[in-house]
C-alpha atoms as a PDB file:
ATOM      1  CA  UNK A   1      -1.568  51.312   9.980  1.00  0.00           C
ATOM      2  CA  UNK A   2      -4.854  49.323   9.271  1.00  0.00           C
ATOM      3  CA  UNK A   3      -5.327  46.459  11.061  1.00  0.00           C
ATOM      4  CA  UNK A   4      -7.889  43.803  10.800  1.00  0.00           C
ATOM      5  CA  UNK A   5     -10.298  43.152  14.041  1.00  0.00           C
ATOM      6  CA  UNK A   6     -10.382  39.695  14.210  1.00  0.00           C
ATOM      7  CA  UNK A   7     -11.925  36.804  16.700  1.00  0.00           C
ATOM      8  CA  UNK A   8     -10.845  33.329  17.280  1.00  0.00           C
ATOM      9  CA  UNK A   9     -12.766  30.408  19.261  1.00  0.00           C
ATOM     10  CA  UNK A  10     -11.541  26.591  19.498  1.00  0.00           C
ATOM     11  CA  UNK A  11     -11.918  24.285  21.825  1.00  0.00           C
ATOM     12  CA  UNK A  12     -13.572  25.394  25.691  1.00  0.00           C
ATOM     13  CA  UNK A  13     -14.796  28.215  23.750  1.00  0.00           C
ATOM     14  CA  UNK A  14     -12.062  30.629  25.247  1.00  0.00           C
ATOM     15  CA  UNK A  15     -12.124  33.515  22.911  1.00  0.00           C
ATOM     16  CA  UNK A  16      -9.328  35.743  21.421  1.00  0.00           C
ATOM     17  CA  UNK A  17     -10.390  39.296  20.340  1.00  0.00           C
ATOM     18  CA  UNK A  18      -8.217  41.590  18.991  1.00  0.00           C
ATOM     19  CA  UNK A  19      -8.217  45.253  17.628  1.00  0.00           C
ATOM     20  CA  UNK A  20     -11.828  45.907  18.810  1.00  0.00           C
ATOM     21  CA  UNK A  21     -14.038  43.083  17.427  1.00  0.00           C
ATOM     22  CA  UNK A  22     -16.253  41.081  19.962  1.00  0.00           C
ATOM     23  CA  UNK A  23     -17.800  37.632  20.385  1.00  0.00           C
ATOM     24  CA  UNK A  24     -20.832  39.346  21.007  1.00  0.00           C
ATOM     25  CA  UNK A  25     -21.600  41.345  18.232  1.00  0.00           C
ATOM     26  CA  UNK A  26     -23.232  40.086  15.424  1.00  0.00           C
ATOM     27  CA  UNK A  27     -21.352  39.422  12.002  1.00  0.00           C
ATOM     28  CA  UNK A  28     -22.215  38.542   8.538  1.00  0.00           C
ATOM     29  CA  UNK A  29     -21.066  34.697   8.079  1.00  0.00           C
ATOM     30  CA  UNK A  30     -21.565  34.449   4.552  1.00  0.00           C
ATOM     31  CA  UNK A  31     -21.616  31.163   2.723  1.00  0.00           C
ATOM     32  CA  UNK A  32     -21.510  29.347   6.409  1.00  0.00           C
ATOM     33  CA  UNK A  33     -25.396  29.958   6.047  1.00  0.00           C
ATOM     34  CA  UNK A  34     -25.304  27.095   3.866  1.00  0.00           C
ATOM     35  CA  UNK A  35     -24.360  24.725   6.579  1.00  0.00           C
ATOM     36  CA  UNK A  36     -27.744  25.840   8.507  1.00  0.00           C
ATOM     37  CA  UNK A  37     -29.771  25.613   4.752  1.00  0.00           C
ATOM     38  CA  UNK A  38     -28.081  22.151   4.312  1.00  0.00           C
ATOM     39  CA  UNK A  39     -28.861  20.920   7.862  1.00  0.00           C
ATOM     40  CA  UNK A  40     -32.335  22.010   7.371  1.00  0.00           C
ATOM     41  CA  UNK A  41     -32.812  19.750   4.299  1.00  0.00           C
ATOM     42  CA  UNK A  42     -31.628  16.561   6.435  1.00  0.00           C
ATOM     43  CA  UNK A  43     -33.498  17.320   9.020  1.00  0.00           C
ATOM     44  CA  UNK A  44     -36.820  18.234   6.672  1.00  0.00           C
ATOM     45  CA  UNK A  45     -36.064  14.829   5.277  1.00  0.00           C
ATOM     46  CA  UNK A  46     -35.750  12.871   8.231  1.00  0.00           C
ATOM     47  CA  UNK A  47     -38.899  14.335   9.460  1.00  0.00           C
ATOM     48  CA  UNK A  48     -40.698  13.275   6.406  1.00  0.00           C
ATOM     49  CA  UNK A  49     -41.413  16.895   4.703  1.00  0.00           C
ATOM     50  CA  UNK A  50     -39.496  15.898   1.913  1.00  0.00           C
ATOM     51  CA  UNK A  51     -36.963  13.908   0.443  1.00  0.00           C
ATOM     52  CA  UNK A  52     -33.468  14.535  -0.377  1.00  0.00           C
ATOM     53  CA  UNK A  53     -34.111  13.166  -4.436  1.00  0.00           C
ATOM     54  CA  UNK A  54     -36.816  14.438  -4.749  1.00  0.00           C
ATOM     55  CA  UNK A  55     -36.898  16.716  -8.230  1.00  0.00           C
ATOM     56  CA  UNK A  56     -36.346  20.554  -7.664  1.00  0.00           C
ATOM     57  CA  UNK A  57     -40.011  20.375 -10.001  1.00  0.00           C
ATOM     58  CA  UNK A  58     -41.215  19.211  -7.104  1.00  0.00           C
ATOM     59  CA  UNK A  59     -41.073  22.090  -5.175  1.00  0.00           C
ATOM     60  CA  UNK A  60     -40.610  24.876  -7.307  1.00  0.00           C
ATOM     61  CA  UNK A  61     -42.132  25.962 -10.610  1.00  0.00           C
ATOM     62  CA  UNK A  62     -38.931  24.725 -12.768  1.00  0.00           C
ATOM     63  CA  UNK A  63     -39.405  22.531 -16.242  1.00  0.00           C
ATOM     64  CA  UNK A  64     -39.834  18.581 -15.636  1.00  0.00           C
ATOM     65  CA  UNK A  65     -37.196  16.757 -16.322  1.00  0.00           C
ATOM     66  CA  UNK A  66     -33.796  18.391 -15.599  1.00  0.00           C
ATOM     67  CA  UNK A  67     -32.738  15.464 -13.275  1.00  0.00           C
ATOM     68  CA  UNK A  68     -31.579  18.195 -10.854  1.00  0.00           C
ATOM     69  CA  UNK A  69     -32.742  17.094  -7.198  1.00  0.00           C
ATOM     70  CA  UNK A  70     -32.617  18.352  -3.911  1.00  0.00           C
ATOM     71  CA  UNK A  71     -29.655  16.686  -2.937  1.00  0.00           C
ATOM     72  CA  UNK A  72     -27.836  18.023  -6.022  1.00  0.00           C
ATOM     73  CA  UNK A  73     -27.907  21.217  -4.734  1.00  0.00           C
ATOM     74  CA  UNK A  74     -27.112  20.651  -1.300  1.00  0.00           C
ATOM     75  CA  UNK A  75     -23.746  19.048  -2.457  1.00  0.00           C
ATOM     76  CA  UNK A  76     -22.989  21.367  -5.829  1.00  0.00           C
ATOM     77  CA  UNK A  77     -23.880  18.789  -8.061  1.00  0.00           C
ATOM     78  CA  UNK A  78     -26.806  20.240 -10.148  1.00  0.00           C
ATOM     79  CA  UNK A  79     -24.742  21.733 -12.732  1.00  0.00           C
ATOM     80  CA  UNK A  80     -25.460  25.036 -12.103  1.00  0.00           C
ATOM     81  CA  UNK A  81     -23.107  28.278 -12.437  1.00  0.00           C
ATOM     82  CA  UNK A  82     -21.586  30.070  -9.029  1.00  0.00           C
ATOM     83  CA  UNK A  83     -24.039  32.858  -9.537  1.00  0.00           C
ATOM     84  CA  UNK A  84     -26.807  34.452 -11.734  1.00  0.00           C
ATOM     85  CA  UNK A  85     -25.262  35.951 -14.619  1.00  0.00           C
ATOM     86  CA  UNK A  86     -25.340  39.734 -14.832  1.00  0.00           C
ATOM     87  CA  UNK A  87     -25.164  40.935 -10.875  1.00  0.00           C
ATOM     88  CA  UNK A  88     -23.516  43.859 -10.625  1.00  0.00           C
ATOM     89  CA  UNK A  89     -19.960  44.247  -8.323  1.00  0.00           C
ATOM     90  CA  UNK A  90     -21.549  46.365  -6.064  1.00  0.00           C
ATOM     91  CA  UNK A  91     -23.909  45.047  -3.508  1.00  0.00           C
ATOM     92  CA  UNK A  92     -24.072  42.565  -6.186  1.00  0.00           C
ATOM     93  CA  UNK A  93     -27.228  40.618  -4.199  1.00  0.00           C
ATOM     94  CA  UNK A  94     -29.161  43.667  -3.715  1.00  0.00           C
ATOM     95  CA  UNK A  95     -31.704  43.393  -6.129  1.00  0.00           C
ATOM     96  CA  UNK A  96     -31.528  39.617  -6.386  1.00  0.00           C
ATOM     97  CA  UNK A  97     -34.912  39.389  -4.990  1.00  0.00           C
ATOM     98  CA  UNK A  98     -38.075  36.288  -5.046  1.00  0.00           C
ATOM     99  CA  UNK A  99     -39.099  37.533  -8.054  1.00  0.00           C
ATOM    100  CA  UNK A 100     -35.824  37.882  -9.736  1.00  0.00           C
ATOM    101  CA  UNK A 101     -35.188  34.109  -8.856  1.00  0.00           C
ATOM    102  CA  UNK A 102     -38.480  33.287 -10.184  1.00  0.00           C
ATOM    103  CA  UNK A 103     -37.849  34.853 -13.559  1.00  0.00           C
ATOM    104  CA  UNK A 104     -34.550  32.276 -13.306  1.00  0.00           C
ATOM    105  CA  UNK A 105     -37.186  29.141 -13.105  1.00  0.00           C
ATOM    106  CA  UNK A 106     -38.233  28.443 -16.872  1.00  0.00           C
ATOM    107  CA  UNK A 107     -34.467  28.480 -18.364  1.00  0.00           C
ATOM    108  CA  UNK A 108     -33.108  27.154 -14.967  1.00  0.00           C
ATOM    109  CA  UNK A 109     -32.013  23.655 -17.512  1.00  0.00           C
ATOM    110  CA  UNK A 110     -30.697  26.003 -20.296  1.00  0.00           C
ATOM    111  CA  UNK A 111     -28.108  27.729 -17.534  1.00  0.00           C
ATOM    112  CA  UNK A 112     -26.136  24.248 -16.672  1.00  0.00           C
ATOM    113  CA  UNK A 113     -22.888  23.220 -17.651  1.00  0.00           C
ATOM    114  CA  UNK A 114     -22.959  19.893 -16.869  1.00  0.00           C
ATOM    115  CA  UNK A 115     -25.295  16.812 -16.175  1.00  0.00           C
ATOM    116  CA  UNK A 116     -26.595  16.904 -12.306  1.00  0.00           C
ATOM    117  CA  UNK A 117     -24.287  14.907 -10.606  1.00  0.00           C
ATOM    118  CA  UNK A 118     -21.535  14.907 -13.312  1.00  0.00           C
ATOM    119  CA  UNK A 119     -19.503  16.884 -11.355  1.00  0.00           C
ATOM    120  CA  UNK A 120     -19.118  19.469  -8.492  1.00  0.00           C
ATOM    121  CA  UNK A 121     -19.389  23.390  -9.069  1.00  0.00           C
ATOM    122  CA  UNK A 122     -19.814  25.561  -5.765  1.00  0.00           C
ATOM    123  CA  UNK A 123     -23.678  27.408  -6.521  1.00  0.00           C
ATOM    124  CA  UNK A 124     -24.990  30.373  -4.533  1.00  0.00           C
ATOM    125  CA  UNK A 125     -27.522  30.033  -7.024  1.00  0.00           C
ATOM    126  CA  UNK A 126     -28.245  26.418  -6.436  1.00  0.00           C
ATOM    127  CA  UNK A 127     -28.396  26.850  -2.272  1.00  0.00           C
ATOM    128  CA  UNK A 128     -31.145  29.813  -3.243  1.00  0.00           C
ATOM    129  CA  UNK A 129     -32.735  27.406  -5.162  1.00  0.00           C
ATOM    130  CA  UNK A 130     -32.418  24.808  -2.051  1.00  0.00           C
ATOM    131  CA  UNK A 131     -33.987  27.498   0.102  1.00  0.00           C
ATOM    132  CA  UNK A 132     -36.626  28.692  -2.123  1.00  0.00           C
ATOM    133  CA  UNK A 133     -37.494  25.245  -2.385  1.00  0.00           C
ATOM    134  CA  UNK A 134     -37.477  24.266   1.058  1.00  0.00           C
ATOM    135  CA  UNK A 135     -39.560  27.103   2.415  1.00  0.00           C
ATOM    136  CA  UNK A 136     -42.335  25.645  -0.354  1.00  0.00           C
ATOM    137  CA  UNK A 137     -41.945  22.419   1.278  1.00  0.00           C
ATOM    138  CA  UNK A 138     -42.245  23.681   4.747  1.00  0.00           C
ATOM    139  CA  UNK A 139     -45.188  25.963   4.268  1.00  0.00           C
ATOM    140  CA  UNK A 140     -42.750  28.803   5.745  1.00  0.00           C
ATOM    141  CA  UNK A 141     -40.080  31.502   5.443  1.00  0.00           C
ATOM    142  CA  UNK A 142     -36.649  30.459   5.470  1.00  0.00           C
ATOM    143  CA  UNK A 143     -35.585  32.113   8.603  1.00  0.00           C
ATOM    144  CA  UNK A 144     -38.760  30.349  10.352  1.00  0.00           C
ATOM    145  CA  UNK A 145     -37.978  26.940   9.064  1.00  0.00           C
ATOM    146  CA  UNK A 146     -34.167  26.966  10.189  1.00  0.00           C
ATOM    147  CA  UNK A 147     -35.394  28.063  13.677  1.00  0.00           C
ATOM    148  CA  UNK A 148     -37.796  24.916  13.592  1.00  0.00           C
ATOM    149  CA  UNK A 149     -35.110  22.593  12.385  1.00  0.00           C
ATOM    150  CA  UNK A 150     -31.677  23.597  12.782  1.00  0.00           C
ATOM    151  CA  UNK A 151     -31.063  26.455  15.664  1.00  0.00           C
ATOM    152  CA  UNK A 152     -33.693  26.134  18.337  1.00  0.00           C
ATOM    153  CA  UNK A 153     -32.490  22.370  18.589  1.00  0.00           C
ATOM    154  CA  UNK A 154     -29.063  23.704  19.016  1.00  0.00           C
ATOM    155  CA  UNK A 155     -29.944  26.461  21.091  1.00  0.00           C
ATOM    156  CA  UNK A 156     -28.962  28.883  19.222  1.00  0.00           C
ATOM    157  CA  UNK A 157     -30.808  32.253  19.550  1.00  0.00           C
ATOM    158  CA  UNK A 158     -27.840  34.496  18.262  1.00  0.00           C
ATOM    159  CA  UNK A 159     -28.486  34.395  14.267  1.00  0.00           C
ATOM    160  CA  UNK A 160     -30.655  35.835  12.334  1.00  0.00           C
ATOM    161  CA  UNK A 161     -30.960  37.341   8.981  1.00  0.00           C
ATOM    162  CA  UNK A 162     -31.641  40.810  10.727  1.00  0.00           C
ATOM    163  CA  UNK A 163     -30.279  41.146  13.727  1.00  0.00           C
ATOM    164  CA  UNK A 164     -30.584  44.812  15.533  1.00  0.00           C
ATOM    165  CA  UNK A 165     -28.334  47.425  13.712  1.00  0.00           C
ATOM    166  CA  UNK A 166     -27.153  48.736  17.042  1.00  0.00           C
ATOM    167  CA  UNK A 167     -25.217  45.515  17.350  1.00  0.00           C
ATOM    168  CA  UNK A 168     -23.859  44.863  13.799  1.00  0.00           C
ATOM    169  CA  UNK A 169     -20.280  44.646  13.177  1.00  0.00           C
ATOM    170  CA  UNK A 170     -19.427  46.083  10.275  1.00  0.00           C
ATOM    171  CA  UNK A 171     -15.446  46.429   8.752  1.00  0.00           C
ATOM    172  CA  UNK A 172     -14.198  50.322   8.550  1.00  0.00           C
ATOM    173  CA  UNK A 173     -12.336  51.660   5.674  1.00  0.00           C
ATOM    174  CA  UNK A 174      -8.344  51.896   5.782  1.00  0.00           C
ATOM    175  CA  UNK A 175      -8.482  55.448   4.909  1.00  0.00           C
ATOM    176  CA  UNK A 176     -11.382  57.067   6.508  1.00  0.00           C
ATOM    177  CA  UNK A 177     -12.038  54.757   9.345  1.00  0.00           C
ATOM    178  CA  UNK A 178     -15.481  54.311   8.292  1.00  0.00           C
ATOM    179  CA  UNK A 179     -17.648  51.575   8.227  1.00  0.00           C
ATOM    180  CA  UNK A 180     -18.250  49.573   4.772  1.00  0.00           C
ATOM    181  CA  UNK A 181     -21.688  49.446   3.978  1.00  0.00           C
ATOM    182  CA  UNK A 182     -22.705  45.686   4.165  1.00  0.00           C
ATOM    183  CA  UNK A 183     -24.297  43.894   1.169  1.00  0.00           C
ATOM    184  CA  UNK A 184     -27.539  43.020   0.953  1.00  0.00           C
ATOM    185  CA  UNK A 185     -28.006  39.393   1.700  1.00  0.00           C
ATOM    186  CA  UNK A 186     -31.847  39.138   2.945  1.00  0.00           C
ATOM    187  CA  UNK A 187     -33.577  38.932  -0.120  1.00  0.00           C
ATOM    188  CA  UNK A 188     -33.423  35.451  -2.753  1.00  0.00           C
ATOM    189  CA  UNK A 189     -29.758  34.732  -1.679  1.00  0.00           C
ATOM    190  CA  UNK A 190     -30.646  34.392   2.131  1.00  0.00           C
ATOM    191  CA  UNK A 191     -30.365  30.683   2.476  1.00  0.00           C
ATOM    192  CA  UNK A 192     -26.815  30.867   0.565  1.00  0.00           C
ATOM    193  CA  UNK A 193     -24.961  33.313   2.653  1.00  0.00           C
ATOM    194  CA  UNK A 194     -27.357  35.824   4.261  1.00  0.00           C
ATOM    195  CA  UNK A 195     -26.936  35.259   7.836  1.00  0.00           C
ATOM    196  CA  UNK A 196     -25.435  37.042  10.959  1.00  0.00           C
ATOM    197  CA  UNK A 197     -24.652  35.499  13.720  1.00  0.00           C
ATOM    198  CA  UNK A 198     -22.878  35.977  16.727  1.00  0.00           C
ATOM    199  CA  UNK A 199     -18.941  34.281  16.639  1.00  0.00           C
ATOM    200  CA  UNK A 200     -20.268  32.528  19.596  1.00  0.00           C
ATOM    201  CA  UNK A 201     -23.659  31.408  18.383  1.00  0.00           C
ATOM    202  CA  UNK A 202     -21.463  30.350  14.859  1.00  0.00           C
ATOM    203  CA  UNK A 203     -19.240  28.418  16.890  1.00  0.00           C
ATOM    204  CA  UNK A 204     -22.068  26.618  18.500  1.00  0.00           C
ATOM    205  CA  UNK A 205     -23.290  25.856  15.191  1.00  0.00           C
ATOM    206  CA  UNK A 206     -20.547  24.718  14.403  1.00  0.00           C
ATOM    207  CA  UNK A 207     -19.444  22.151  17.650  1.00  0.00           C
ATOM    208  CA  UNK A 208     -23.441  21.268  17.884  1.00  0.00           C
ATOM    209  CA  UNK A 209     -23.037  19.597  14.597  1.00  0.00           C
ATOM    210  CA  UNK A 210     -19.610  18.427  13.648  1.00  0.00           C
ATOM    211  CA  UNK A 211     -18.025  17.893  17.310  1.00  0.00           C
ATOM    212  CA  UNK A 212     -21.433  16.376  19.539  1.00  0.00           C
ATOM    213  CA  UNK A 213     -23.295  15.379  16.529  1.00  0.00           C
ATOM    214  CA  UNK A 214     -26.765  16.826  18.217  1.00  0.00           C
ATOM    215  CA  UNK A 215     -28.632  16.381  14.779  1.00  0.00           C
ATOM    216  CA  UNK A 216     -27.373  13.520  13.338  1.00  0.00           C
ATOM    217  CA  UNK A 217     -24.265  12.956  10.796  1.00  0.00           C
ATOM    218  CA  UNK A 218     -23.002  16.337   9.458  1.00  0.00           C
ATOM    219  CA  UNK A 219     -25.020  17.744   5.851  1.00  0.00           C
ATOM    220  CA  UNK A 220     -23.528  17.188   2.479  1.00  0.00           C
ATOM    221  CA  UNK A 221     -22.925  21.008   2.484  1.00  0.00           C
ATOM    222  CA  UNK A 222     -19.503  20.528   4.969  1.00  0.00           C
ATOM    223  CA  UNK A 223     -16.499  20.600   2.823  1.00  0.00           C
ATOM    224  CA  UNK A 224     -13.729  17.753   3.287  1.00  0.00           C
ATOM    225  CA  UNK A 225      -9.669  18.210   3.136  1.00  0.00           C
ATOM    226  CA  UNK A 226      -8.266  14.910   4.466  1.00  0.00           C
ATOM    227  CA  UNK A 227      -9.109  14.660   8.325  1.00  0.00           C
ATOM    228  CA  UNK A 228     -10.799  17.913   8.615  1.00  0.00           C
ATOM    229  CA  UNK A 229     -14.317  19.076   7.558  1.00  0.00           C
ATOM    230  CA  UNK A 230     -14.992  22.452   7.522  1.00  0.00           C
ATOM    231  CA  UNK A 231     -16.496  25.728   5.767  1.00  0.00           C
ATOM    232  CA  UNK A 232     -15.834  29.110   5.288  1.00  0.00           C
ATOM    233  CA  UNK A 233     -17.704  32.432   4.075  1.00  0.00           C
ATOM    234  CA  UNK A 234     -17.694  35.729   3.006  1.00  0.00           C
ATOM    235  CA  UNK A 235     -19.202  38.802   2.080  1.00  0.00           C
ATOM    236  CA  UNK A 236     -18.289  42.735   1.996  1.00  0.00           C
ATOM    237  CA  UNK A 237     -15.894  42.924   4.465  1.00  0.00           C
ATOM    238  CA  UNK A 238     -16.481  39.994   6.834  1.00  0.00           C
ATOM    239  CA  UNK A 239     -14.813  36.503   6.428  1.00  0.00           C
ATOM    240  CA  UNK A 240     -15.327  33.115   8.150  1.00  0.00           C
ATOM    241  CA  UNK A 241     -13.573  29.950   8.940  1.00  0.00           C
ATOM    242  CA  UNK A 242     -14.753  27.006  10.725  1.00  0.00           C
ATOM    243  CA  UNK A 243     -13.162  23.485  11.200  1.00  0.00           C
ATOM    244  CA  UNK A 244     -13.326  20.054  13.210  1.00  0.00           C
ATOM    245  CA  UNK A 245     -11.446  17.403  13.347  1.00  0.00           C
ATOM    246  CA  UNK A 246     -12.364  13.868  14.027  1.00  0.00           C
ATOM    247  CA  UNK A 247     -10.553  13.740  17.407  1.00  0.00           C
ATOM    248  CA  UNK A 248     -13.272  16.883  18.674  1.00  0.00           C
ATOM    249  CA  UNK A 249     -10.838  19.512  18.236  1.00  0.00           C
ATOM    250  CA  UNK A 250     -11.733  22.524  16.521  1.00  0.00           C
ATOM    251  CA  UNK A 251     -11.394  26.003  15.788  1.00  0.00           C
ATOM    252  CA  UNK A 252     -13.495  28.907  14.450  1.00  0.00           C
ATOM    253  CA  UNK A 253     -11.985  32.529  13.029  1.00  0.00           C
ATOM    254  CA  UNK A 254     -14.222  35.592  12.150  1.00  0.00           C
ATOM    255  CA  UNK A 255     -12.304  38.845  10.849  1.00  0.00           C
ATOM    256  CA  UNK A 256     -13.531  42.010   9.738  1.00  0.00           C
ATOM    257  CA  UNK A 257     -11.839  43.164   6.656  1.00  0.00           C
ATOM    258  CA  UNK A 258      -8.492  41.791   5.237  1.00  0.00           C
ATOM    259  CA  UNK A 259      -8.909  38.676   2.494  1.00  0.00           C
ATOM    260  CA  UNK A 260     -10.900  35.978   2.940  1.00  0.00           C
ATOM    261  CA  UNK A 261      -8.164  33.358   1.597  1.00  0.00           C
ATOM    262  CA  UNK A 262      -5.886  34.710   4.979  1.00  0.00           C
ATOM    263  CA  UNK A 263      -8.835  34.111   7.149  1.00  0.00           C
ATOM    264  CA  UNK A 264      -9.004  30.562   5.737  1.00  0.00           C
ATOM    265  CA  UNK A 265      -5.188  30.388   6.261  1.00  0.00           C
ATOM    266  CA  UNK A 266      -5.177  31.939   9.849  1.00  0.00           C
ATOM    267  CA  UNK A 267      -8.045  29.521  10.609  1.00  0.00           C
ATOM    268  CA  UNK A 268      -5.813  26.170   9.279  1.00  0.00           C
ATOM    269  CA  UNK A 269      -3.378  26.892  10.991  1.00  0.00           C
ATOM    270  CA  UNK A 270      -4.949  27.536  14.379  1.00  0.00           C
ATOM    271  CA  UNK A 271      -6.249  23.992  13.761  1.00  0.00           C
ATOM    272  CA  UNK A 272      -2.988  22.770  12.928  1.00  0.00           C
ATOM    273  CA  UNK A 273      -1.078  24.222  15.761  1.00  0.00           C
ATOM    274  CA  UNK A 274      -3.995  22.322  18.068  1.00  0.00           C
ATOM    275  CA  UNK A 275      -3.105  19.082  16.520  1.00  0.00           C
ATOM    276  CA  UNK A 276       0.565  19.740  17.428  1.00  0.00           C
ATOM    277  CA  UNK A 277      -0.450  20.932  21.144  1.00  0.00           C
ATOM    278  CA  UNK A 278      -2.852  18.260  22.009  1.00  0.00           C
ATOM    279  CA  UNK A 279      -5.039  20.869  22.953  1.00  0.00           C
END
């Protein structure tokens, strides 16, 4: 029978690993990217590079006048869809490249649904907006920028958006045993959901900034469900779940295949059963 490799860190970073997966090995973490691209933004702003209203025109060559600002995107408030319309199921990011997200920049008004900060609607487009845009800001790449702001602070040396191929981690097949071929995440859609990372470096990511605070209060981009702020991610194969709670305890979950909606289960109730411990 198929069963799903999965690997589970909370508090004291004492790791469970089960059915062959490893702390070590790096994963794809999906939409937790966002939490780095989101951090990067406060800490670009704090620094002075930028500001968090300023208008996306600003930065990138988009019509004046939407009202859509930085800030907007970091908290999926700009109005924009989930995606780009048209990707295909398969590898659906692979040819989403800079200059397909560039072609997206004259009618980028003419795509939203509602007024910028009307309401919320979860973009990947609009965090590879917020990347594009904060790499013209900075001068630099995205992966270069998110060093400078957001993991050499933490010390985290563990994610990357290519990390070497002879330590990937990549879900098999239930039939053939195989590995899945991962999707392409490195081009436009990087700053959305195109890292890897270590489970260890992700769950330094995620104590540096929710449980000791080491850059400041936690980015717009962290999702809230009563006490707990969290985030989750996902991409061909891989799944994420990572969670605080006020108190300091916390919990993160990484599997490799299996659905991403039991990963965010497994992962609330790992957190759960901690507030019932104490531990």
């Amino acid at each position: 029978m198929f069963r799903t490799p999965s690997c589970l860190l909370g508090n004291g970073f004492e790791p469970r690993v089960t059915h062959g997966h490893s702390c070590d090995g790096y994963v794809q973490i999906g939409s937790l990217t966002k939490v780095v691209t989101g951090t990067a933004l406060m800490r670009m702003a704090e620094a002075g590079v930028l500001s968090v209203d300023d208008p996306i025109e600003r930065w990138l060559d988009t019509p004046p006048g939407s009202g859509i600002t930085l800030l907007h995107l970091a908290d999926h408030t700009s109005g924009l869809p989930r995606q780009p319309l048209g990707l295909p199921r398969k590898n659906p990011y692979g040819g989403f490249d800079q200059a397909a997200l560039g072609a997206l920049l004259p009618g980028l008004g003419e795509m939203t649904t509602a007024p910028p900060g009307a309401s919320e609607e979860y973009s990947n487009l609009g965090y590879a907006l917020l990347g594009s845009a904060l790499s013209a800001a900075a001068g630099t790449p995205y992966e270069e920028l998110v060093h400078t702001y957001v993991l050499e602070p933490l010390g985290i040396d563990e994610m990357t958006a290519h990390p070497p191929a002879e330590r990937r981690l990549l879900a098999t097949t239930s039939l053939l045993n195989r590995p899945r071929k991962p999707w392409s995440m490195d081009g436009a859609i990087l700053p959305a959901g195109g890292l890897w990372a270590t489970p260890r470096a992700a769950a330094h990511l995620l104590t540096g900034l929710l449980v000791d605070r080491l850059l400041g209060p936690p980015a717009p981009t962290w999702r809230k469900t009563g006490a707990v702020t969290w985030h989750n991610g996902a991409t061909e194969g891989a799944s994420i779940f990572a969670a605080a709670l006020p108190d300091g305890r916390w919990t993160l979950l990484h599997r490799l295949g299996g659905s991403p909606a039991t990963t965010d289960r497994m992962g609330g109730e790992a957190l759960a059963a901690s507030r019932l411990s104490g531990r």
